[in-house]
Protein backbone atom coordinates (compact mmCIF):
# COMPACT_ATOMS: atom_id res chain seq x y z
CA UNK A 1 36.66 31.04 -1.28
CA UNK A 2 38.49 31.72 1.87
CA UNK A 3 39.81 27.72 1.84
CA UNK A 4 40.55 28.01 -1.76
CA UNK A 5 43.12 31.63 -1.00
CA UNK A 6 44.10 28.81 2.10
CA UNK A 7 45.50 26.27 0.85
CA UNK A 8 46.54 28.08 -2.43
CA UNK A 9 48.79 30.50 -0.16
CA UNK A 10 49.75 27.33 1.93
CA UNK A 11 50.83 25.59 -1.01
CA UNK A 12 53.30 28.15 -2.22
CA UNK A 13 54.73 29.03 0.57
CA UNK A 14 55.55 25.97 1.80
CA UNK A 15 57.00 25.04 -1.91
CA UNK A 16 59.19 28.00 -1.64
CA UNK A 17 60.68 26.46 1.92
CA UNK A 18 60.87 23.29 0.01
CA UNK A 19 62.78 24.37 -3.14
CA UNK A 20 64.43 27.84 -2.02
CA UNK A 21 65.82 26.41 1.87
CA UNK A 22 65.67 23.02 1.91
CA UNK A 23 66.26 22.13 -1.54
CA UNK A 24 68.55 24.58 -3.25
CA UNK A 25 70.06 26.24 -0.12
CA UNK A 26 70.85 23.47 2.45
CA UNK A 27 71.02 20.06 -0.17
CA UNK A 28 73.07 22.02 -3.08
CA UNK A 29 74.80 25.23 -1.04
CA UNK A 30 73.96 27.12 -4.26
CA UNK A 31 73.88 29.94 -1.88
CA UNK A 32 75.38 31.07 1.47
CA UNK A 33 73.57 33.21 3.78
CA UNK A 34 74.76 34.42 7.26
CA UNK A 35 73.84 32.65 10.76
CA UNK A 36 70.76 34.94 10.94
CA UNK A 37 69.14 34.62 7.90
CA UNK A 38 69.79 30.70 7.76
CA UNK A 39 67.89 30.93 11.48
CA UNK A 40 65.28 33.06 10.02
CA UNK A 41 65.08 30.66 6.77
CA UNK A 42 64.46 27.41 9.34
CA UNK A 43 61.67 29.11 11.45
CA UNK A 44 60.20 30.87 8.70
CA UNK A 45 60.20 26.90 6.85
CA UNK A 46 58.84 25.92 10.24
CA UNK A 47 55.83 27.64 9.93
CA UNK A 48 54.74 27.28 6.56
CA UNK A 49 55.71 23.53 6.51
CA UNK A 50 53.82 23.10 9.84
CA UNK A 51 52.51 19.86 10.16
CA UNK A 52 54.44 18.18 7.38
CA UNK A 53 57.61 19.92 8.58
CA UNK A 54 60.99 18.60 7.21
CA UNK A 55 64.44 18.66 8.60
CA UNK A 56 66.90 20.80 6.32
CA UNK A 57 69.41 18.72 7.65
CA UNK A 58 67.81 15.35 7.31
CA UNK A 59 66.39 16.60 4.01
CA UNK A 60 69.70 17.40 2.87
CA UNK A 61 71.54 14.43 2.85
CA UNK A 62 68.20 12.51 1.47
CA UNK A 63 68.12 14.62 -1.50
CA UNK A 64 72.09 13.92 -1.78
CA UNK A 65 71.68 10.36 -1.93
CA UNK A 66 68.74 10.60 -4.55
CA UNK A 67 71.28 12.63 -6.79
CA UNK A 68 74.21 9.72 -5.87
CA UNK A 69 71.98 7.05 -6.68
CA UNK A 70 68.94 8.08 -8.73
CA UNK A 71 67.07 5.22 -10.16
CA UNK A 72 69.17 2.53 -8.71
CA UNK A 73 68.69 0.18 -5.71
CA UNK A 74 69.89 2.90 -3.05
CA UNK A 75 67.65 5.54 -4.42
CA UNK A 76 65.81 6.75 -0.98
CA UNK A 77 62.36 7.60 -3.77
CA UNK A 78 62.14 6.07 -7.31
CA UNK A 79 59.35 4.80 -9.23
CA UNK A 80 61.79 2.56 -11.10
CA UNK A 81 61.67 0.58 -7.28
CA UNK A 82 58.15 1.14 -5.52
CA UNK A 83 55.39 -0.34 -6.83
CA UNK A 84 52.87 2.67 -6.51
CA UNK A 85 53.23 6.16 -5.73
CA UNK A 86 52.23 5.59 -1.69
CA UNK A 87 54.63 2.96 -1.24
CA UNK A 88 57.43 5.03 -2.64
CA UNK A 89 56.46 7.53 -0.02
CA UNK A 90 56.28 5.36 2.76
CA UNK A 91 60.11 4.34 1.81
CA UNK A 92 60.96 7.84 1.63
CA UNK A 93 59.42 8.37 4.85
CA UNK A 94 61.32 5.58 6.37
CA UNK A 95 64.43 6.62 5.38
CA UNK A 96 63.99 10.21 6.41
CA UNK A 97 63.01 9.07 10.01
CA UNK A 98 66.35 6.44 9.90
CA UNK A 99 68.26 9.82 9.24
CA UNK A 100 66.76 11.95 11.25
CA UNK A 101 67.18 9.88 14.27
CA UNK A 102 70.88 9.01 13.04
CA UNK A 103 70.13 5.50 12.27
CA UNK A 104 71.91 5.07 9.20
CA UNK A 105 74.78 4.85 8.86
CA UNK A 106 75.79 7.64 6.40
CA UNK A 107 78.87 9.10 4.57
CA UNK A 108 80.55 12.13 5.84
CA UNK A 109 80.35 13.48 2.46
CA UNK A 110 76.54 14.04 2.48
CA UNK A 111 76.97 15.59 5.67
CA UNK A 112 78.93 18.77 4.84
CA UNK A 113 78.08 22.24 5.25
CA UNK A 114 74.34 20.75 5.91
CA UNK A 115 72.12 23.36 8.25
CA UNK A 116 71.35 22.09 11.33
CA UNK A 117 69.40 23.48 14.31
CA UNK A 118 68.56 20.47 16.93
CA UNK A 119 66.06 22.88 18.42
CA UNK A 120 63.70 23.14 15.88
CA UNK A 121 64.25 20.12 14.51
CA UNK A 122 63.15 18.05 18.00
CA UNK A 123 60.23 20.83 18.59
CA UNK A 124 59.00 20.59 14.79
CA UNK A 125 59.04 16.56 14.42
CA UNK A 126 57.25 16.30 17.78
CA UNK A 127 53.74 14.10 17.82
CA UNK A 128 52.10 17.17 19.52
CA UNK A 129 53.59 19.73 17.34
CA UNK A 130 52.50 18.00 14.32
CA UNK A 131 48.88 17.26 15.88
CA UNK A 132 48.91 21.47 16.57
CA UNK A 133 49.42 22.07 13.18
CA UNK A 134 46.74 20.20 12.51
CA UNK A 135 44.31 21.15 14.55
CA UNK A 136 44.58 24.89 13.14
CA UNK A 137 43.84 23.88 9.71
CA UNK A 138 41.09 21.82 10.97
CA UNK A 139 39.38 25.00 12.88
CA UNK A 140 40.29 26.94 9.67
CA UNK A 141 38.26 24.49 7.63
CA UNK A 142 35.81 23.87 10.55
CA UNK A 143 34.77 27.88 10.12
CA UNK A 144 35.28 28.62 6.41
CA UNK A 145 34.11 25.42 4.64
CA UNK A 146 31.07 26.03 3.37
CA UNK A 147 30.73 23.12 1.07
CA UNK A 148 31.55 19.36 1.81
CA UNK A 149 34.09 19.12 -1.18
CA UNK A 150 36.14 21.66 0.34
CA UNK A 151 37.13 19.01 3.12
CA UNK A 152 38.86 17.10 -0.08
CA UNK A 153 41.60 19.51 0.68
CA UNK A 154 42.51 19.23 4.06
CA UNK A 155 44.48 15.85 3.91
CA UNK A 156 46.97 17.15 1.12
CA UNK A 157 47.55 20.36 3.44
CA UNK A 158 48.23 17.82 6.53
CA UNK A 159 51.05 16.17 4.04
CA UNK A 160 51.96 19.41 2.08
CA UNK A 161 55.69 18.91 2.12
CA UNK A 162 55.91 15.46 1.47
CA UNK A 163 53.43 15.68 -1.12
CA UNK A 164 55.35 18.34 -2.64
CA UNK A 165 58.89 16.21 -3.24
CA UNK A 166 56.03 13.15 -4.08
CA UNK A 167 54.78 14.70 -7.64
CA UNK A 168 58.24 15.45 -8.40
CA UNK A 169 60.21 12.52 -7.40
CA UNK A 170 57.32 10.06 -8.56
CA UNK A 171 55.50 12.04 -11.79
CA UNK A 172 59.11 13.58 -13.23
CA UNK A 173 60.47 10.07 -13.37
CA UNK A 174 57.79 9.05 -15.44
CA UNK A 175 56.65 11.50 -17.30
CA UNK A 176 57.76 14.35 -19.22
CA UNK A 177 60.39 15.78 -21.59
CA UNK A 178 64.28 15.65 -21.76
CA UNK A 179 66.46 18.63 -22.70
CA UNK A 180 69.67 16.56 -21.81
CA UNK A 181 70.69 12.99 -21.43
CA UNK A 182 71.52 11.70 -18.15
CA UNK A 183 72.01 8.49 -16.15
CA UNK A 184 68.89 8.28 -14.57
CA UNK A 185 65.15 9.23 -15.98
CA UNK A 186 64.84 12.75 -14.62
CA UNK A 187 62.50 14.70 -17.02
CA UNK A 188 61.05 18.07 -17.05
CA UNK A 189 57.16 17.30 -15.68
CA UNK A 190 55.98 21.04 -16.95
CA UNK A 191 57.00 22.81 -19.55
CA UNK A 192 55.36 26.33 -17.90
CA UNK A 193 55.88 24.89 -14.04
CA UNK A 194 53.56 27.87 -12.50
CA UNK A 195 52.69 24.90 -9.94
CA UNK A 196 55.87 23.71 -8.34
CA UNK A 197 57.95 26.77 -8.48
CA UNK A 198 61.19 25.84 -10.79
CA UNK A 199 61.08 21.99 -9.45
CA UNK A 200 59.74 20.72 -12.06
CA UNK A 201 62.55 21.33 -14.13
CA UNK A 202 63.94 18.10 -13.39
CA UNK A 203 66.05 16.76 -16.19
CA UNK A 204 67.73 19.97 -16.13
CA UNK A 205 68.52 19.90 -12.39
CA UNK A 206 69.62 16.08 -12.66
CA UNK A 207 72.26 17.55 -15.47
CA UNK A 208 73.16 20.86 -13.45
CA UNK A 209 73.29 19.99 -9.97
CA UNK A 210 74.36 23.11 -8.67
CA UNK A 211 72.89 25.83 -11.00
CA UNK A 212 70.27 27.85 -8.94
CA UNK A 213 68.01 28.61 -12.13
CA UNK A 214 66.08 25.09 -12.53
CA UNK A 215 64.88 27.01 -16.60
CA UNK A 216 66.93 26.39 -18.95
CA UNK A 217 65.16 27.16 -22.65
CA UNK A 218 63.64 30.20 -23.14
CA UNK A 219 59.79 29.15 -21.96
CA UNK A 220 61.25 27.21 -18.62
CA UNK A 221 60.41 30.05 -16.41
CA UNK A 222 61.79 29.26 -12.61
CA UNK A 223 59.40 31.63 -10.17
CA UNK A 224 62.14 31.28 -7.94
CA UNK A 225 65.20 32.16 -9.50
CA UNK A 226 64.46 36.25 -9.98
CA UNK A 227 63.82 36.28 -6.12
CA UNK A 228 66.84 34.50 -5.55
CA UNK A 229 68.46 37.41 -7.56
CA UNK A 230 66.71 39.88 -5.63
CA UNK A 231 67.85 38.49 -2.13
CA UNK A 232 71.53 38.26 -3.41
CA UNK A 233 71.42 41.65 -4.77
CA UNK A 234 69.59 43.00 -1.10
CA UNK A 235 72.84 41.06 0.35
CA UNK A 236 70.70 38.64 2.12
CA UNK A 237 72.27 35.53 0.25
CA UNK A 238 75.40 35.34 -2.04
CA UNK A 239 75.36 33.12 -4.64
CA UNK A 240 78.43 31.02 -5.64
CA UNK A 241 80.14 31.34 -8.64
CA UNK A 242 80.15 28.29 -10.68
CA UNK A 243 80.47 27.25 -13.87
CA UNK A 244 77.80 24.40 -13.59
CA UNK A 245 75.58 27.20 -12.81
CA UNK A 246 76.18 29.37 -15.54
CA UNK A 247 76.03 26.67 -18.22
């Protein structure tokens, strides 16, 4: 049981870094949020990412260039161009690395108002640091798994992040339903997402880039959109005003 409440409260809270900082905060600027908080927002994404820790910079301009070229040739993750699942993460991978480490050559425009802490970025993608993580979700598992199965687990907590954007870049471009027609094969995965938090709302996101509620009919509950509301409201972030988001 204790691995179970583990890598269930693992799982969501690295999601929410994923969609809330990384994904709707530093890749769209849906929201603005004072020096602080965006410091608080990378450390807090440092530690429950931990071993599979991504760059909100590097992130960023990754997730800009899927939404510049989804589904075509300079797509960083597409199943319309990898073979299998793995290989399209291996890509991704690649090309995350090539920007981290500025090795790509990459348009100024994908670069603005990105968050960017040098710091954390160097500590976080460290061998070491990585190997830390985990080796404290190996003693967790080491003294609360009872049962062999449990170990199935402990992999897909060592990749959490990247497994996260996997399912949605990979399984939403394949399967699903469309509320609106787009240029690319975005779909909504689930049509109650109470496992991805809002992201897998992707047709909807692919046709309102900037709107910070990933629902759009009445059943598309996004988990993460009433505590974006709360946040703004506690003056924490301020959302922009726009009319893609209120469409």
């Amino acid at each position: 049981m204790v691995i179970i409440i583990f890598f269930i409260v693992h799982w969501y809270l690295s999601l929410f870094s994923q969609t809330f900082f990384l994904h709707r905060y530093a890749a769209h600027r849906m929201f603005t949020m004072s020096k602080f908080w965006e410091r608080f927002f990378y450390i807090f994404t440092f530690i429950t990412q931990g071993s599979s820790y991504l760059s909100p910079y590097a992130y960023g301009i990754l997730h800009r260039l899927h939404h510049a070229h989804a589904d075509t040739k300079d797509d960083p993750h597409s199943p319309r161009h990898d073979h299998n699942l793995f290989s399209m993460m291996w890509r991704t991978k690649n090309v995350y690395s090539d920007i981290l480490a500025n090795r790509m050559d990459i348009d100024e425009k994908y670069k603005k108002d990105l968050p960017q802490w040098h710091a954390v970025d160097s500590l976080a993608d460290r061998w070491w640091v990585r190997i830390m993580w985990g080796t404290v979700y190996f003693a967790v598992y080491w003294f609360f798994a009872d049962m062999w199965w449990l170990w199935i687990f402990y992999p897909m907590q060592i990749v959490m992040g990247p497994l996260h954007g996997a399912i949605i870049n990979w399984f939403a471009h394949k399967y699903g339903y469309i509320n609106f027609k787009t240029e690319d094969t975005a779909k909504n995965l689930l049509p109650i997402d109470f496992l991805m938090m809002g992201e897998s709302y992707h047709n909807n996101h692919h046709k309102f880039g900037s709107r910070p509620n990933f629902g759009y009919r009445w059943f598309e509950i996004d988990p993460v959109y009433p505590i974006i509301l709360g946040l703004n409201a506690l003056g924490i972030i301020r959302l922009r005003r726009r009319k893609a988001q209120l469409a």
